[in-house]
Protein backbone atom coordinates (compact mmCIF):
# COMPACT_ATOMS: atom_id res chain seq x y z
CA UNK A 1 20.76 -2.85 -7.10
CA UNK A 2 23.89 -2.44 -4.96
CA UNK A 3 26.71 -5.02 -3.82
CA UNK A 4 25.81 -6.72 -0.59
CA UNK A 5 29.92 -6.61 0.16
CA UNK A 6 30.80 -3.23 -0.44
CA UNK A 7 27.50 -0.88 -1.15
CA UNK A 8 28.69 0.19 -4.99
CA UNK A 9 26.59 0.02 -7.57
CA UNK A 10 25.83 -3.31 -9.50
CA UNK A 11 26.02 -2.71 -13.12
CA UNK A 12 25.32 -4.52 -16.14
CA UNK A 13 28.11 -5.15 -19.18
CA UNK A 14 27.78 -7.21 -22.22
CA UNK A 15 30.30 -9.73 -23.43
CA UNK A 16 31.20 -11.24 -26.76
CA UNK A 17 28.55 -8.68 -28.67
CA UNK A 18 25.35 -10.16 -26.61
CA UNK A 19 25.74 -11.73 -23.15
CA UNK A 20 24.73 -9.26 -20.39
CA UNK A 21 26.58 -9.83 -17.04
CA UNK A 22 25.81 -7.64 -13.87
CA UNK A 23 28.40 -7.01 -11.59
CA UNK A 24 29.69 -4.59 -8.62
CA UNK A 25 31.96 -2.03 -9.78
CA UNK A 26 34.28 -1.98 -7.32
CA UNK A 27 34.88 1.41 -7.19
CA UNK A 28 35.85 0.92 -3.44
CA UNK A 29 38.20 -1.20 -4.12
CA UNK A 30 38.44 -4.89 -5.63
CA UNK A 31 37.18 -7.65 -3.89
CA UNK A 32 36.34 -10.58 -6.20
CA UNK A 33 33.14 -9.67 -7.31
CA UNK A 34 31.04 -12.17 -8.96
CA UNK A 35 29.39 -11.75 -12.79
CA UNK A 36 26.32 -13.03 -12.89
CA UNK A 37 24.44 -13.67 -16.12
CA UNK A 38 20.73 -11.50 -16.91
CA UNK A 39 19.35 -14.64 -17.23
CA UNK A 40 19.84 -16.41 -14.05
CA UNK A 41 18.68 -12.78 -12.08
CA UNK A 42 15.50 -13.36 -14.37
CA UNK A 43 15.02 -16.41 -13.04
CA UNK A 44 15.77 -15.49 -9.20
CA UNK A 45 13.13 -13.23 -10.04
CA UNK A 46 10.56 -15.30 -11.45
CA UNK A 47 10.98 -17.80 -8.47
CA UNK A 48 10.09 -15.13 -6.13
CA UNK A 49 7.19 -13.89 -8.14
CA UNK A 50 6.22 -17.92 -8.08
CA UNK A 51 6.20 -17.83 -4.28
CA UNK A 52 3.56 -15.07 -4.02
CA UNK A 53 0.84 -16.83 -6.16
CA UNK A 54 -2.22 -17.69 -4.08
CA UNK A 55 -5.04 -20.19 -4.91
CA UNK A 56 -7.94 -18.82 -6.72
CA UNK A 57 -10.26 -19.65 -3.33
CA UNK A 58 -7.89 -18.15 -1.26
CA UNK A 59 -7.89 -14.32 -3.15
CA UNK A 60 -12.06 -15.06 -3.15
CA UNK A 61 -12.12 -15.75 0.32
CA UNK A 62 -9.71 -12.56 1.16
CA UNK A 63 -10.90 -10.21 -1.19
CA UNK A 64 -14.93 -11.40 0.03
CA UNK A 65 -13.71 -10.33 3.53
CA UNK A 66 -12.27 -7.01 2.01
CA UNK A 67 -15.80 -5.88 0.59
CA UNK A 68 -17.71 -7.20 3.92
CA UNK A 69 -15.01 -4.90 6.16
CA UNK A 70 -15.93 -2.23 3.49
CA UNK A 71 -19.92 -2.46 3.93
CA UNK A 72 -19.79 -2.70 7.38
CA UNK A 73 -17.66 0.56 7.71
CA UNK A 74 -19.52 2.36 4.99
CA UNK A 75 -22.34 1.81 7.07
CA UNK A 76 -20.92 2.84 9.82
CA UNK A 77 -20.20 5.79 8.06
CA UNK A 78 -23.47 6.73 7.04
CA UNK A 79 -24.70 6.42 10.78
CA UNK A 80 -22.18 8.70 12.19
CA UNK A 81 -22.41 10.95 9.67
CA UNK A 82 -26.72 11.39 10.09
CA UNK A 83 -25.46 11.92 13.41
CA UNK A 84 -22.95 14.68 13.30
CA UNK A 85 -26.00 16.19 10.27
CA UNK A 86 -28.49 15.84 13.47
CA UNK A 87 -26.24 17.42 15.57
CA UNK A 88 -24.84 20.57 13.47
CA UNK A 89 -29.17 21.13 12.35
CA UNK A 90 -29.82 20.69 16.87
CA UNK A 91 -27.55 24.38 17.18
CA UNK A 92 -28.54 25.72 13.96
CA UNK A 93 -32.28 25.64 15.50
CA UNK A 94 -30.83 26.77 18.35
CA UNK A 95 -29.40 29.65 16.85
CA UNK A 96 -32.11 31.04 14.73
CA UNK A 97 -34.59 30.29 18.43
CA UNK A 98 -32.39 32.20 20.15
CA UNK A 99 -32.69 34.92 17.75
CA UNK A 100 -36.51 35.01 17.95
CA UNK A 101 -35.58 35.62 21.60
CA UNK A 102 -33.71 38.36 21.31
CA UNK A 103 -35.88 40.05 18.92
CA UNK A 104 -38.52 39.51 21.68
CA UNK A 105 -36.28 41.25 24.15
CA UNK A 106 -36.22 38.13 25.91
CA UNK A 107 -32.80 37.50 26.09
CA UNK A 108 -29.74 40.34 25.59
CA UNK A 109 -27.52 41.22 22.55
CA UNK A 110 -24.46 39.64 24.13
CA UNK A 111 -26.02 36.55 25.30
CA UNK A 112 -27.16 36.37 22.05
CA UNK A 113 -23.60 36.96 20.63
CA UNK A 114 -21.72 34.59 23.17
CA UNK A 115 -24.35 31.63 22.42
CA UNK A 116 -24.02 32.38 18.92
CA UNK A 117 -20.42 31.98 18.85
CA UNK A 118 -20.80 28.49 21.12
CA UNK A 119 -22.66 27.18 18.63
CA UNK A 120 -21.11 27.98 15.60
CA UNK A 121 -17.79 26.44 17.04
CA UNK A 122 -19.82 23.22 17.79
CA UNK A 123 -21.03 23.29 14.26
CA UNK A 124 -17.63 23.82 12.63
CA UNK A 125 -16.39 20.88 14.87
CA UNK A 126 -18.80 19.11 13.47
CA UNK A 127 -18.16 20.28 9.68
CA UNK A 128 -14.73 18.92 10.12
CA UNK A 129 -15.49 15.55 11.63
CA UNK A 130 -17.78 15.14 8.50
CA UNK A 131 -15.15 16.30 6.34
CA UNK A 132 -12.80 13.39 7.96
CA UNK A 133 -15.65 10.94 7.32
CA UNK A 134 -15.70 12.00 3.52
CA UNK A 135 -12.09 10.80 2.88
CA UNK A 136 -13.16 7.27 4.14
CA UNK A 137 -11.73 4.42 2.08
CA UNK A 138 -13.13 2.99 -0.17
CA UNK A 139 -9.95 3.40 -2.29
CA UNK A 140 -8.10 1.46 0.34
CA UNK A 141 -10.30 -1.42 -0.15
CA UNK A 142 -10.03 -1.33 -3.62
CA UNK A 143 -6.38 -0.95 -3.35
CA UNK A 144 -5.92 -3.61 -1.29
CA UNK A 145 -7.90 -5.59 -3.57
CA UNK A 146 -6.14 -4.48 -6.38
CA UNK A 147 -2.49 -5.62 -5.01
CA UNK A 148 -3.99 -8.64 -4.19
CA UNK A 149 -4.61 -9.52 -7.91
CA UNK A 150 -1.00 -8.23 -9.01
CA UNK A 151 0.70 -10.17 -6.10
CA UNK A 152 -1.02 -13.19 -7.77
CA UNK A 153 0.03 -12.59 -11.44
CA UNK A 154 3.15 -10.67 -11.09
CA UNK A 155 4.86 -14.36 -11.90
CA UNK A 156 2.56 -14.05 -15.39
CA UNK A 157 2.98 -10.36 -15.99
CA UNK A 158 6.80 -10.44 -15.21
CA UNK A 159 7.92 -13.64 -17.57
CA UNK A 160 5.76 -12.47 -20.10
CA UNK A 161 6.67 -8.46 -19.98
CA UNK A 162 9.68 -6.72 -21.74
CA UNK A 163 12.62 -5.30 -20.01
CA UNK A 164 11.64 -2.12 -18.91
CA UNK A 165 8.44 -3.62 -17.75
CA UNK A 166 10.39 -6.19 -15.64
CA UNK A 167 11.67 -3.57 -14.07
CA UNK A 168 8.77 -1.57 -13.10
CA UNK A 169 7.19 -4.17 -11.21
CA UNK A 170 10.43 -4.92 -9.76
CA UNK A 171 10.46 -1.24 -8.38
CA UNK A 172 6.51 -1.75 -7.40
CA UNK A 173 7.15 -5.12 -5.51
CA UNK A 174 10.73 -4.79 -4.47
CA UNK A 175 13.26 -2.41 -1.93
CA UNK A 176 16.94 -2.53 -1.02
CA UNK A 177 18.05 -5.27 -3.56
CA UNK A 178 21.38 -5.98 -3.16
CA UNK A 179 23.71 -8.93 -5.19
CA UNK A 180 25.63 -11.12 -2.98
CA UNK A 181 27.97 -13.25 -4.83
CA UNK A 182 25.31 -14.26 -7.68
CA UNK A 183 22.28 -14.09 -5.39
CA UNK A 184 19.73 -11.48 -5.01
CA UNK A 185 18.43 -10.40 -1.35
CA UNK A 186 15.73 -7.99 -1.11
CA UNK A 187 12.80 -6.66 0.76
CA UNK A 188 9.90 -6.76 -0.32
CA UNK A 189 7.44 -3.58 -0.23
CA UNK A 190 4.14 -4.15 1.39
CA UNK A 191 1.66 -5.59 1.60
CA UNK A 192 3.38 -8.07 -1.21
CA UNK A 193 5.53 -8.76 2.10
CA UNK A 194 2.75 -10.60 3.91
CA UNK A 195 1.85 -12.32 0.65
CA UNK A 196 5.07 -14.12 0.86
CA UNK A 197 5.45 -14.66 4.36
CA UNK A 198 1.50 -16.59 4.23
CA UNK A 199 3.27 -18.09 1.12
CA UNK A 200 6.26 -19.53 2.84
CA UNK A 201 4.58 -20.72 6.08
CA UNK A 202 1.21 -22.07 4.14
CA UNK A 203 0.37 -24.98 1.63
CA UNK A 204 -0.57 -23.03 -0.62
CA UNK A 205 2.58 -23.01 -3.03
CA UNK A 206 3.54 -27.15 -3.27
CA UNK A 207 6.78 -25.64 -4.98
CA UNK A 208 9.01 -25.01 -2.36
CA UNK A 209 12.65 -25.76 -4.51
CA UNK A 210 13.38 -21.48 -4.70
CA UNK A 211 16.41 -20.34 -2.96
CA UNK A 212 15.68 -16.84 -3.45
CA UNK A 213 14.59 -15.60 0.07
CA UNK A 214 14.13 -12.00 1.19
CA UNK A 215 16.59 -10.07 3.58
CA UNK A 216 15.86 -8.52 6.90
């Protein structure tokens, strides 16, 4: 996290043997910097990890549509790729025809050759389209899905996690966090940044008393 005022470094100190404080250190020169307790950048934290929980129905209804777009583009999938397997076994015929021909003296050596060559360029255009076909995405659908379920428990998993763990998902959900005066502006990394902006503009978080709001 840097300072919002002056782009140091914001960096925790404890007082009286146990209170930790975060604050900007200045090193460009003094400006009044605020100390702000752990605990209330805990709880800016937790608010915003409040705002992104969606209704059970809600993550049904999205991640049913996830698994529909997936089945409908797997199978999509599978046609084009019977195709392009049609397509590369048409030349291959072709080849091994046109070879019969030129055994029969019915066509010549470098017709043969230049044909040959036509074809097998065809087919490895075809290798490669299937090759694209075979990184299709199913892991973006599960991914998606995935992020879906930690946008709606991150509030859970980061209240009840210890302090190195709050801080992973704060690096997994969170980008450019900066402290200005004792408040926290950040962006958030997608696609948790949709979650909140649905969040915001939706009914489907009642609880609308956080001031914790992202930047940009």
């Amino acid at each position: 996290m840097s300072c919002a005022t002056c782009g140091c470094t914001i960096t925790p100190e404890k007082k009286k043997g146990k209170y930790v404080y975060y604050h900007c250190t200045e090193y460009n020169g003094k400006h009044k910097a605020a100390w702000v307790r752990e605990e209330e950048l805990t709880a800016q934290f937790a608010r915003m990890y409040k705002s992104l929980q969606i209704p059970p129905d809600v993550i049904e209804q999205i991640t049913t549509t996830l698994r529909k777009a997936h089945q409908d583009k797997t199978q999509f999938h599978r046609t084009m790729l019977h195709s392009y397997q049609d397509d590369y076994q048409k030349y291959e015929t072709r080849i091994e025809k046109m070879y019969e021909d030129k055994l029969d003296g019915n066509i010549s050596e470098s017709l043969f050759n230049k044909k040959r060559e036509e074809y097998r360029l065809k087919q490895q255009e075809l290798t490669d389209k299937i090759k694209k076909l075979g990184l299709a995405d199913e892991e973006y659908y599960l991914t998606s899905e995935y992020l879906l379920q930690l946008a709606n428990r991150a509030y859970d998993l980061f209240i009840s996690s210890e302090a190195e763990e709050k801080r992973q998902l704060i690096k997994l959900t969170l980008q450019n966090l900066k402290l200005r005066d004792k408040k926290i502006d950040f962006e958030l990394v997608k696609p948790f940044d949709q979650v909140f902006a649905c969040t915001s503009r939706q009914t489907w978080l009642p609880d609308k008393d956080s001031n914790l709001e992202p930047s940009g």
